[in-house]
PDB file of N, CA and C in Angstrom:
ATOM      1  N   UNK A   1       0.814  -1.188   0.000  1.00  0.00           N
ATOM      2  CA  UNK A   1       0.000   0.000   0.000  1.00  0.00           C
ATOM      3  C   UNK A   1       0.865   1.262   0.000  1.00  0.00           C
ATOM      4  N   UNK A   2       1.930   1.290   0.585  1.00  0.00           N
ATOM      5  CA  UNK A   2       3.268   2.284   1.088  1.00  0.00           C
ATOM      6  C   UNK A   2       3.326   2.780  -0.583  1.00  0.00           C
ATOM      7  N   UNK A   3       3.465   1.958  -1.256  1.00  0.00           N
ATOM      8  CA  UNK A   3       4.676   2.167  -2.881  1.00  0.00           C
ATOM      9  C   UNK A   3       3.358   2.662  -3.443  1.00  0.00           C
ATOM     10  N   UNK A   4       1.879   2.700  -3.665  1.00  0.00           N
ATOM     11  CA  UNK A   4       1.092   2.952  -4.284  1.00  0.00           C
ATOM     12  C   UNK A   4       0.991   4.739  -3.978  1.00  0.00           C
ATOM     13  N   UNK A   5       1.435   4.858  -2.504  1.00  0.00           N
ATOM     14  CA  UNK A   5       1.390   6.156  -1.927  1.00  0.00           C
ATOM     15  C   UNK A   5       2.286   6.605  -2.571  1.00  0.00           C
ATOM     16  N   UNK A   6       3.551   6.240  -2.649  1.00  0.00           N
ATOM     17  CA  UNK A   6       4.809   6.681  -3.008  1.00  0.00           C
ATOM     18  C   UNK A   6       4.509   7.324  -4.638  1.00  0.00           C
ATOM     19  N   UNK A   7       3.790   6.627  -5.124  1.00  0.00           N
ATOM     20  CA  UNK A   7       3.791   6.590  -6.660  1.00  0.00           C
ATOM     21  C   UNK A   7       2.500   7.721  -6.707  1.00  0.00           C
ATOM     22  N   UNK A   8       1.485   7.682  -6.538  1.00  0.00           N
ATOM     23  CA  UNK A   8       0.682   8.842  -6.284  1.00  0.00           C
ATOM     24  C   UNK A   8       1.066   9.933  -5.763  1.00  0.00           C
ATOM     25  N   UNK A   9       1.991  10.232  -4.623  1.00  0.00           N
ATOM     26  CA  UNK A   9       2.684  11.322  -4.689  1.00  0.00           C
ATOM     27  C   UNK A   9       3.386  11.683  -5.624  1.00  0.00           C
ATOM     28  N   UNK A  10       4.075  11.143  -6.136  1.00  0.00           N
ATOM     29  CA  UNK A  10       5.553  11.486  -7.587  1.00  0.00           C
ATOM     30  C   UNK A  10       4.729  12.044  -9.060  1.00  0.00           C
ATOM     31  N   UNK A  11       3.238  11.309  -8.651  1.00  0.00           N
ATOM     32  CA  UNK A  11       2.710  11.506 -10.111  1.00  0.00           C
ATOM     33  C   UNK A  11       2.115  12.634 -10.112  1.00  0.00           C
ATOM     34  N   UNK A  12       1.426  12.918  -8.787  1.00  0.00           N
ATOM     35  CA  UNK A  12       0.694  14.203  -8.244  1.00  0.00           C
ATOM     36  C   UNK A  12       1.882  15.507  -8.262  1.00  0.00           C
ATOM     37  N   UNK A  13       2.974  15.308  -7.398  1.00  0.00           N
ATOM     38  CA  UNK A  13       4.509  16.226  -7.623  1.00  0.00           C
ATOM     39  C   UNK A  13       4.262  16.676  -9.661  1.00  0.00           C
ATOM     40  N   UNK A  14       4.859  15.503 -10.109  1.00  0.00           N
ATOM     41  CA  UNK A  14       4.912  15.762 -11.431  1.00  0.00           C
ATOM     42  C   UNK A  14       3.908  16.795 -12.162  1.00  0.00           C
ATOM     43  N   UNK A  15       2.748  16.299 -11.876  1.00  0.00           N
ATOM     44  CA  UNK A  15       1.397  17.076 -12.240  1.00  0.00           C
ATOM     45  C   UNK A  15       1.278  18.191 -11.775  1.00  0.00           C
ATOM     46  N   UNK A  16       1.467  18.397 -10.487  1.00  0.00           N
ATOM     47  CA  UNK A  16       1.795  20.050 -10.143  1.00  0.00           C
ATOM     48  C   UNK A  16       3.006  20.444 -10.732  1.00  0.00           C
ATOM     49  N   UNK A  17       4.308  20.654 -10.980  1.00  0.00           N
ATOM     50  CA  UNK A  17       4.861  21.348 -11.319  1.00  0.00           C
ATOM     51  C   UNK A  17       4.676  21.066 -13.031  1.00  0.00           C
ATOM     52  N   UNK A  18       4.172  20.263 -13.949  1.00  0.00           N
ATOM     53  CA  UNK A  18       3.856  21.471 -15.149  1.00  0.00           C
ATOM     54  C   UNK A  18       2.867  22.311 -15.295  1.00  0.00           C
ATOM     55  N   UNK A  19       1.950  21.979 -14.184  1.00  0.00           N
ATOM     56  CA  UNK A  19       0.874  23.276 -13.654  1.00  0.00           C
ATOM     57  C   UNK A  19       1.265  24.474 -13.495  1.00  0.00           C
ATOM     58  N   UNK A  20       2.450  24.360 -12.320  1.00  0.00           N
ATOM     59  CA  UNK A  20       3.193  25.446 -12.480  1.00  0.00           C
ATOM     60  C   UNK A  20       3.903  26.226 -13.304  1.00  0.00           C
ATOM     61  N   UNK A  21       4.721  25.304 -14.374  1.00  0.00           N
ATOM     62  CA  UNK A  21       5.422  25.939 -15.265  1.00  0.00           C
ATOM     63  C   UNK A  21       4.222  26.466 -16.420  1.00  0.00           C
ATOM     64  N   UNK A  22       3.471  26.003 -16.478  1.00  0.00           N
ATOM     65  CA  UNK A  22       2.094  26.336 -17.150  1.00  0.00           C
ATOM     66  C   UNK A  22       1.791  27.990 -16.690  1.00  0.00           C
ATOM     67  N   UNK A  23       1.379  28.101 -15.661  1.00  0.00           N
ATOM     68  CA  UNK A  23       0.642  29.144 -15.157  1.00  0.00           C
ATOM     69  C   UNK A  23       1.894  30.631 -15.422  1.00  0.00           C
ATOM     70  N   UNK A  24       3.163  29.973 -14.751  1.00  0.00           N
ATOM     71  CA  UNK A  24       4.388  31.014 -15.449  1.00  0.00           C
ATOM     72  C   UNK A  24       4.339  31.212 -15.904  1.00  0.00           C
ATOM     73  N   UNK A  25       4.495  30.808 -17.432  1.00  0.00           N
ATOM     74  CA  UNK A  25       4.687  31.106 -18.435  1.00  0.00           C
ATOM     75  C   UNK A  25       3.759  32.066 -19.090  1.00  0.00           C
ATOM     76  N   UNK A  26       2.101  31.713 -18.630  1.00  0.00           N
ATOM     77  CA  UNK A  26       1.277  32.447 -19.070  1.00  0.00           C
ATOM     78  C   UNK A  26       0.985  33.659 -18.217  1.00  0.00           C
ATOM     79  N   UNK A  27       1.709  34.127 -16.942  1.00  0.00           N
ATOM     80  CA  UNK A  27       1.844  35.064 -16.653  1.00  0.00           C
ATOM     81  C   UNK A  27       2.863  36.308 -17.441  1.00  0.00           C
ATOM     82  N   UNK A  28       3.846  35.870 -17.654  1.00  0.00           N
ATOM     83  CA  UNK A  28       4.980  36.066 -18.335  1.00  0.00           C
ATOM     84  C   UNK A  28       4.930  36.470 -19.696  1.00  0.00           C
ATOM     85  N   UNK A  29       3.577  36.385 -20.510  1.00  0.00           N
ATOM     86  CA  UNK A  29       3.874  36.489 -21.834  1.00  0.00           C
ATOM     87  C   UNK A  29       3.527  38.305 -22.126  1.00  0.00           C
ATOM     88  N   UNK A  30       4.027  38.531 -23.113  1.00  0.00           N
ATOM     89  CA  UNK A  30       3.805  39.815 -23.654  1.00  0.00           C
ATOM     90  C   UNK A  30       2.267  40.112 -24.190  1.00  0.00           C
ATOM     91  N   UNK A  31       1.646  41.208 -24.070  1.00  0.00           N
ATOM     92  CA  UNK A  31       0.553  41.290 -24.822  1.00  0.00           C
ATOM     93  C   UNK A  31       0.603  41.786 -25.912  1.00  0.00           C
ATOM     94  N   UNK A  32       0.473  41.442 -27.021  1.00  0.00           N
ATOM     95  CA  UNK A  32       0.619  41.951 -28.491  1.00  0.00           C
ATOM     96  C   UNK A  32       0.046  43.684 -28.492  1.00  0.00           C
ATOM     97  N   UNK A  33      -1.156  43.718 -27.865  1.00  0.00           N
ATOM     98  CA  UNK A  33      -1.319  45.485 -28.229  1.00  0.00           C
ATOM     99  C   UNK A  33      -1.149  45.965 -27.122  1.00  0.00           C
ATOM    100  N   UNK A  34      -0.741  46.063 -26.009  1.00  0.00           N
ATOM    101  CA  UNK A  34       0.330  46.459 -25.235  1.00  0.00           C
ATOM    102  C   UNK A  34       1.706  46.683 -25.598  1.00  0.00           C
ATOM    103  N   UNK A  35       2.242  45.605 -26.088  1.00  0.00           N
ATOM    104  CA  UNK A  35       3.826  45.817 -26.447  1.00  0.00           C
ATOM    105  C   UNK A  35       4.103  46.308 -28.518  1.00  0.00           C
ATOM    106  N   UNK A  36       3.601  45.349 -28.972  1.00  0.00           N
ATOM    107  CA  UNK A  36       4.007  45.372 -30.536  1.00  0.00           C
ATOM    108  C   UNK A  36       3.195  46.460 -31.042  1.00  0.00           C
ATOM    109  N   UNK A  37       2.500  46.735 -30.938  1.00  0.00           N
ATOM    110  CA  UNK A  37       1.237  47.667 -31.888  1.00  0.00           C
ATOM    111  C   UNK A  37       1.569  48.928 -31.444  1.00  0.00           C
ATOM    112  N   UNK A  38       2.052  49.637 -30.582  1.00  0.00           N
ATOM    113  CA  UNK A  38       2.299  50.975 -29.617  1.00  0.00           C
ATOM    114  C   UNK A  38       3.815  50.829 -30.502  1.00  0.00           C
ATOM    115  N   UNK A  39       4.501  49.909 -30.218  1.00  0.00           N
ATOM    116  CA  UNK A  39       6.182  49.904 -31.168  1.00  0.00           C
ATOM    117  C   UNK A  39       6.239  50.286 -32.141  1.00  0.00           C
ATOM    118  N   UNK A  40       5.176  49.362 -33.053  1.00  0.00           N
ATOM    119  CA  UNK A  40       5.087  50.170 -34.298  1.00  0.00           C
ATOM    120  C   UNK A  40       4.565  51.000 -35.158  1.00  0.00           C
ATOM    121  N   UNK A  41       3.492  51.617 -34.201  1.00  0.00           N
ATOM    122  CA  UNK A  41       2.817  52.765 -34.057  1.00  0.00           C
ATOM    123  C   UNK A  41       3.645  54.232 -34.717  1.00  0.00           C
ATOM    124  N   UNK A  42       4.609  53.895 -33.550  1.00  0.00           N
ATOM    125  CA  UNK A  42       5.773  54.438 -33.263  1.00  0.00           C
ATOM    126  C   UNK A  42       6.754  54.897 -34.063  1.00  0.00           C
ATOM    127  N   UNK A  43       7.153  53.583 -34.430  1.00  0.00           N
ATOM    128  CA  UNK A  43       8.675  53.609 -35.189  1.00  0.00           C
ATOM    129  C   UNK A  43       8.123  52.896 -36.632  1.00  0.00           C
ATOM    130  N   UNK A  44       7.541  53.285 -37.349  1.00  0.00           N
ATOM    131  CA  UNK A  44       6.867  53.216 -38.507  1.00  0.00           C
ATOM    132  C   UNK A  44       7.196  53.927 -39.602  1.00  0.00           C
ATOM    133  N   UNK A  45       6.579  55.924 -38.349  1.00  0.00           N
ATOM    134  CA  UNK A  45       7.119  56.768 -39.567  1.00  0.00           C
ATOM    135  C   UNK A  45       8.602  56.982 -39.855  1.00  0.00           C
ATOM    136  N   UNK A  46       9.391  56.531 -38.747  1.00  0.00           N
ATOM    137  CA  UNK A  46      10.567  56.622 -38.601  1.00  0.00           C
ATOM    138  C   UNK A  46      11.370  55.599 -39.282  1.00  0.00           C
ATOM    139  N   UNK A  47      10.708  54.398 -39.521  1.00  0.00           N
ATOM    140  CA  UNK A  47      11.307  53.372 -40.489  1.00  0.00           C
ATOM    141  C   UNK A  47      11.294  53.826 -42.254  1.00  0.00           C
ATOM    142  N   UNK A  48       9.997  54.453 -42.418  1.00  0.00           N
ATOM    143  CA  UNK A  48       9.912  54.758 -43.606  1.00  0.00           C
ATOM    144  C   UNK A  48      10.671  55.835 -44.224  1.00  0.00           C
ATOM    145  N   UNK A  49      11.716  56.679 -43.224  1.00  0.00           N
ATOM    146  CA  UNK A  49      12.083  57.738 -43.476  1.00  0.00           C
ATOM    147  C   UNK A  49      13.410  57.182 -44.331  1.00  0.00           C
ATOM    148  N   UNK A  50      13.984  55.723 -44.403  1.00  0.00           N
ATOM    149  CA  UNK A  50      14.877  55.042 -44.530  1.00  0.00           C
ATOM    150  C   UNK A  50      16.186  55.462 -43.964  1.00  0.00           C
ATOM    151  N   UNK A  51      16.461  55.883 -43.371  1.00  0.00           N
ATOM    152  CA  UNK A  51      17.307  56.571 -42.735  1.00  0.00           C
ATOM    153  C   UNK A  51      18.378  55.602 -41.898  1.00  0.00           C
ATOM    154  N   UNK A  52      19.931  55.446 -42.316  1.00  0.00           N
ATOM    155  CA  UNK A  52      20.296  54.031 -41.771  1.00  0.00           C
ATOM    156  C   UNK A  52      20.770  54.354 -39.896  1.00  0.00           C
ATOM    157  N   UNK A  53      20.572  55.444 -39.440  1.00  0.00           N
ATOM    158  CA  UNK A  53      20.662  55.917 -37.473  1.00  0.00           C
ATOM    159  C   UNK A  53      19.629  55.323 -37.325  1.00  0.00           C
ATOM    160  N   UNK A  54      18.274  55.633 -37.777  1.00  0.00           N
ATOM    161  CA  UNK A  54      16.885  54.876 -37.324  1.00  0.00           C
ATOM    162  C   UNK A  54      17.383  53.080 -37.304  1.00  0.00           C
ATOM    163  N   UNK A  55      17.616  52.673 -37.933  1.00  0.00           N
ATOM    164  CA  UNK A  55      17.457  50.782 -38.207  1.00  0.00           C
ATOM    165  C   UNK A  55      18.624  51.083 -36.840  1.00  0.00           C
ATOM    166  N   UNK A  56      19.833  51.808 -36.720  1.00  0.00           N
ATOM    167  CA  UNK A  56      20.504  51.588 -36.264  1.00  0.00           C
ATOM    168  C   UNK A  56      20.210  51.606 -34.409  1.00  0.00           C
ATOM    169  N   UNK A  57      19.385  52.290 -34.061  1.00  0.00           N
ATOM    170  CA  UNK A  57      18.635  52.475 -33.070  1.00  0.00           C
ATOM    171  C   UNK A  57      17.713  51.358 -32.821  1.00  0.00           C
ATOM    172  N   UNK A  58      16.621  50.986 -33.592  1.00  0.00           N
ATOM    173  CA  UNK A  58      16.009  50.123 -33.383  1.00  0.00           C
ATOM    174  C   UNK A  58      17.163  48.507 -33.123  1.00  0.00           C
ATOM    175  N   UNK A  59      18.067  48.384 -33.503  1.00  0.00           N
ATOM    176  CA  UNK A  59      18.586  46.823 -34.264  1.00  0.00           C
ATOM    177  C   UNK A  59      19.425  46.951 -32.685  1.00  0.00           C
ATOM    178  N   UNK A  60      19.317  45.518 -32.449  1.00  0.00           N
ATOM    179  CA  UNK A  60      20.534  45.271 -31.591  1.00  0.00           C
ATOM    180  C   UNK A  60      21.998  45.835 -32.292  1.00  0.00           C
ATOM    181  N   UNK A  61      22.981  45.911 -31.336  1.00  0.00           N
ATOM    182  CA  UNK A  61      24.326  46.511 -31.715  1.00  0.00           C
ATOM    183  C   UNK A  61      25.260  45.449 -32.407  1.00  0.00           C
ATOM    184  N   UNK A  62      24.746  44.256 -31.943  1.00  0.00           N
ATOM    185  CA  UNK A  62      25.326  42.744 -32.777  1.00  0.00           C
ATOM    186  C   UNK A  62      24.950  42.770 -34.473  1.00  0.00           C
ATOM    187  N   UNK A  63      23.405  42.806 -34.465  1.00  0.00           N
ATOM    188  CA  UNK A  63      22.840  42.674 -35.994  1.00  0.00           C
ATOM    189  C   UNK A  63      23.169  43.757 -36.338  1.00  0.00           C
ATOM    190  N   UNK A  64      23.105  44.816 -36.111  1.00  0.00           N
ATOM    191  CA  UNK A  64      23.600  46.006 -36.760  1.00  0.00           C
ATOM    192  C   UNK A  64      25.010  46.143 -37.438  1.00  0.00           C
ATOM    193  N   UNK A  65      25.816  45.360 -36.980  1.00  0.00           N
ATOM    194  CA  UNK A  65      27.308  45.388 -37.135  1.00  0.00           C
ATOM    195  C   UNK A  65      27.310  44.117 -37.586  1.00  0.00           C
ATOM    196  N   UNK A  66      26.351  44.150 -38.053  1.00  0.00           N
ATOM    197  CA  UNK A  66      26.895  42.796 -38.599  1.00  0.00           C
ATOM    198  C   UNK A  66      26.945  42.670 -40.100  1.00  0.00           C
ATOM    199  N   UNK A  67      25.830  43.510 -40.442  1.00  0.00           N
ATOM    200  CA  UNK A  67      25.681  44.341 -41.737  1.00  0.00           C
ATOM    201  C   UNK A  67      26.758  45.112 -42.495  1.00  0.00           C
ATOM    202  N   UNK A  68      27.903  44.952 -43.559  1.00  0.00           N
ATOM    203  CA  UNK A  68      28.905  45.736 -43.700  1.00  0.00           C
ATOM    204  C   UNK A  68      27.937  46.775 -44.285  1.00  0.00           C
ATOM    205  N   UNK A  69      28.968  48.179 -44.023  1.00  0.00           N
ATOM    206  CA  UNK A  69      28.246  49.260 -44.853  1.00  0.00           C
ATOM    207  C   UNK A  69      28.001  49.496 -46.432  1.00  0.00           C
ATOM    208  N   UNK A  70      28.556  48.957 -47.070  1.00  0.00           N
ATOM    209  CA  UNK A  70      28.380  48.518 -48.457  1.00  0.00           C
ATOM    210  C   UNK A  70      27.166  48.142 -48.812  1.00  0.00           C
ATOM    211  N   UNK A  71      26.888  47.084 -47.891  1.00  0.00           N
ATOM    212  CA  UNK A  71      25.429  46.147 -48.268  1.00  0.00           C
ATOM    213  C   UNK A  71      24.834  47.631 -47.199  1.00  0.00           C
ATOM    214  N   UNK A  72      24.415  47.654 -46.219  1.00  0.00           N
ATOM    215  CA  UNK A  72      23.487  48.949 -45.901  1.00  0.00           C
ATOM    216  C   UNK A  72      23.019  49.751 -46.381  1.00  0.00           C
ATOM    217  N   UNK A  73      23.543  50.466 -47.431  1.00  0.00           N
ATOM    218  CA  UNK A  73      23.735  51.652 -48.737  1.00  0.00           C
ATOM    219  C   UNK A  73      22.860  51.135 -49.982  1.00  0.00           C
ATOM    220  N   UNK A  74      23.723  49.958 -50.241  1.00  0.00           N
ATOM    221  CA  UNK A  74      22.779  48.953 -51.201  1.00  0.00           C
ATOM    222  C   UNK A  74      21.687  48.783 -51.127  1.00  0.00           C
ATOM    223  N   UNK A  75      21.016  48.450 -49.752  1.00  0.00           N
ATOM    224  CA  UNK A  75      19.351  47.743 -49.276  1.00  0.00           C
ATOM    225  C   UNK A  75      18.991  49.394 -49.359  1.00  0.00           C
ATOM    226  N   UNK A  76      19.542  50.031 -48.743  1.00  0.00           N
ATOM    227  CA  UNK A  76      18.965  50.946 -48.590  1.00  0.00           C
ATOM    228  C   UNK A  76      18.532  52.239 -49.638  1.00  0.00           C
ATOM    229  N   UNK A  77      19.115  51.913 -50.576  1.00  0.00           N
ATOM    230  CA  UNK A  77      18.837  52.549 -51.900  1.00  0.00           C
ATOM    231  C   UNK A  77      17.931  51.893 -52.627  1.00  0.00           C
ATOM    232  N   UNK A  78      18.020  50.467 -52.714  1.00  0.00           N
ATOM    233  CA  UNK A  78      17.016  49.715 -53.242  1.00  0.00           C
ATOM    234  C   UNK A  78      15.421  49.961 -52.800  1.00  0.00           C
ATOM    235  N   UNK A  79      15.687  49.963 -51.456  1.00  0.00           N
ATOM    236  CA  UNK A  79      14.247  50.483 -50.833  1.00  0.00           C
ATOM    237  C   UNK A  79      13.517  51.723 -51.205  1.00  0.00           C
ATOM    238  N   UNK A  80      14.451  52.705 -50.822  1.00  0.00           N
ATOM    239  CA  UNK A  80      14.668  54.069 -51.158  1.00  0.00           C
ATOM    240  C   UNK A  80      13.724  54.455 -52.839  1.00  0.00           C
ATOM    241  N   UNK A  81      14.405  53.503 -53.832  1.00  0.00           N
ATOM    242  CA  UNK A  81      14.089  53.792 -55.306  1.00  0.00           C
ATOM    243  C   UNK A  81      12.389  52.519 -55.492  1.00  0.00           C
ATOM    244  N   UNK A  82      12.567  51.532 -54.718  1.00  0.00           N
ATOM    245  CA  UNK A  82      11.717  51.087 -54.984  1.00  0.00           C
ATOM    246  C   UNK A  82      10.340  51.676 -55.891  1.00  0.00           C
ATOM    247  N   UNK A  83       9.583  51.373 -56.875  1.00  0.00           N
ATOM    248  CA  UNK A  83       8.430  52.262 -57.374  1.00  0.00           C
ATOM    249  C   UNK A  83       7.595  51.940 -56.841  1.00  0.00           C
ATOM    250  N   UNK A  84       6.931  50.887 -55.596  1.00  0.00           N
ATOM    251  CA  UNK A  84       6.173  50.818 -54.758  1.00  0.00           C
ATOM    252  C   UNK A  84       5.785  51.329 -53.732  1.00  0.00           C
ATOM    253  N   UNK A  85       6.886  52.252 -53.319  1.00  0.00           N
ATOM    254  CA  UNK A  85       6.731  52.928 -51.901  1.00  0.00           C
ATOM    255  C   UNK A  85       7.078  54.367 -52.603  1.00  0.00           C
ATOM    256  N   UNK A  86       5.916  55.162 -52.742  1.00  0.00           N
ATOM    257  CA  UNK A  86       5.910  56.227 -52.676  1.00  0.00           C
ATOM    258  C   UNK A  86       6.065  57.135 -51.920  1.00  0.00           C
ATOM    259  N   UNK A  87       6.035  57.078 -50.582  1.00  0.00           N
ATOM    260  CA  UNK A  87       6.645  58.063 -49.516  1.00  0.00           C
ATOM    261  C   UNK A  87       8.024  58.550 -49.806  1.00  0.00           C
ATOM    262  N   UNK A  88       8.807  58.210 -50.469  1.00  0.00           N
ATOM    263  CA  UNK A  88       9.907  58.673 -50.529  1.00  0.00           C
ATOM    264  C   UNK A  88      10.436  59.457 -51.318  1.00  0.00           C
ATOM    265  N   UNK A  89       9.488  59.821 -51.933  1.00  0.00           N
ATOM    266  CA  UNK A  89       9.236  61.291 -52.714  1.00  0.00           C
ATOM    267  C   UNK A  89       9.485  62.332 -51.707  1.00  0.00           C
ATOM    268  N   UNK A  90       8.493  62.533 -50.800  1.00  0.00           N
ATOM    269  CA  UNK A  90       8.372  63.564 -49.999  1.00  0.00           C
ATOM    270  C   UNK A  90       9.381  64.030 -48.694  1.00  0.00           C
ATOM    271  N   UNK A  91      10.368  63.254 -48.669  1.00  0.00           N
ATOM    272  CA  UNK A  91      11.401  63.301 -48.365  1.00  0.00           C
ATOM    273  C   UNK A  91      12.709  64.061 -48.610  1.00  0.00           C
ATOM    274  N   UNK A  92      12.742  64.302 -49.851  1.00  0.00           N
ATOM    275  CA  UNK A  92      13.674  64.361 -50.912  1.00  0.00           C
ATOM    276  C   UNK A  92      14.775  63.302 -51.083  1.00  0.00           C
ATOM    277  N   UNK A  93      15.826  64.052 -51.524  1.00  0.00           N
ATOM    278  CA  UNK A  93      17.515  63.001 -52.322  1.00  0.00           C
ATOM    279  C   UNK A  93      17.358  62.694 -50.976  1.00  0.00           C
ATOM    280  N   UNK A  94      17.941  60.905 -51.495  1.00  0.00           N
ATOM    281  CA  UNK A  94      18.573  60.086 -50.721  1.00  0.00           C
ATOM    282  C   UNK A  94      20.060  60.699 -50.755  1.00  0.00           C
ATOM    283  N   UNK A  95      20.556  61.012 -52.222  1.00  0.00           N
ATOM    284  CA  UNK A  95      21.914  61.310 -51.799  1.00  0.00           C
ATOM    285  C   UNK A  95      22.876  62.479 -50.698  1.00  0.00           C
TER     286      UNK A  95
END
């Protein structure tokens, strides 16, 4: 009868703690329009301005540098000229 106890406790133990790690986790999570939607609310018009200080601000200091400036200039002209994104008229020269 002892080992049946033994084993009902371990299984009950077990069962509570992914309860627990359960309930963490879902305390813990981000709320999408709390956190993401206010971000890019935000940093939207400032992305579109193409401007490579803006990416550089937003980007970790790792990914950022990780990018040689060659290719930066490149994407960023490409974007820049794109004929889909018209905002960048009103801007003026990229150069």
């Amino acid at each position: 009868m002892k080992f049946f106890k033994y084993i009902g406790f371990g299984l009950l133990s077990i069962f509570l703690f992914f309860i627990g790690i359960a309930v963490i986790n879902t305390a813990n999570q981000a709320k999408p329009s709390e956190t993401f939607i206010p971000f890019i609310e935000q940093n939207m018009p400032e992305i579109a301005k193409w401007d490579k200080a803006v990416f550089e601000r937003l980007m970790s200091e790792d990914a950022f540098k990780s990018i040689p400036p060659e290719q930066w200039e490149l994407y960023l002209w490409k974007q820049y000229r794109h004929p889909l994104l018209s905002i960048h008229h009103s801007y003026g020269s990229f150069d």
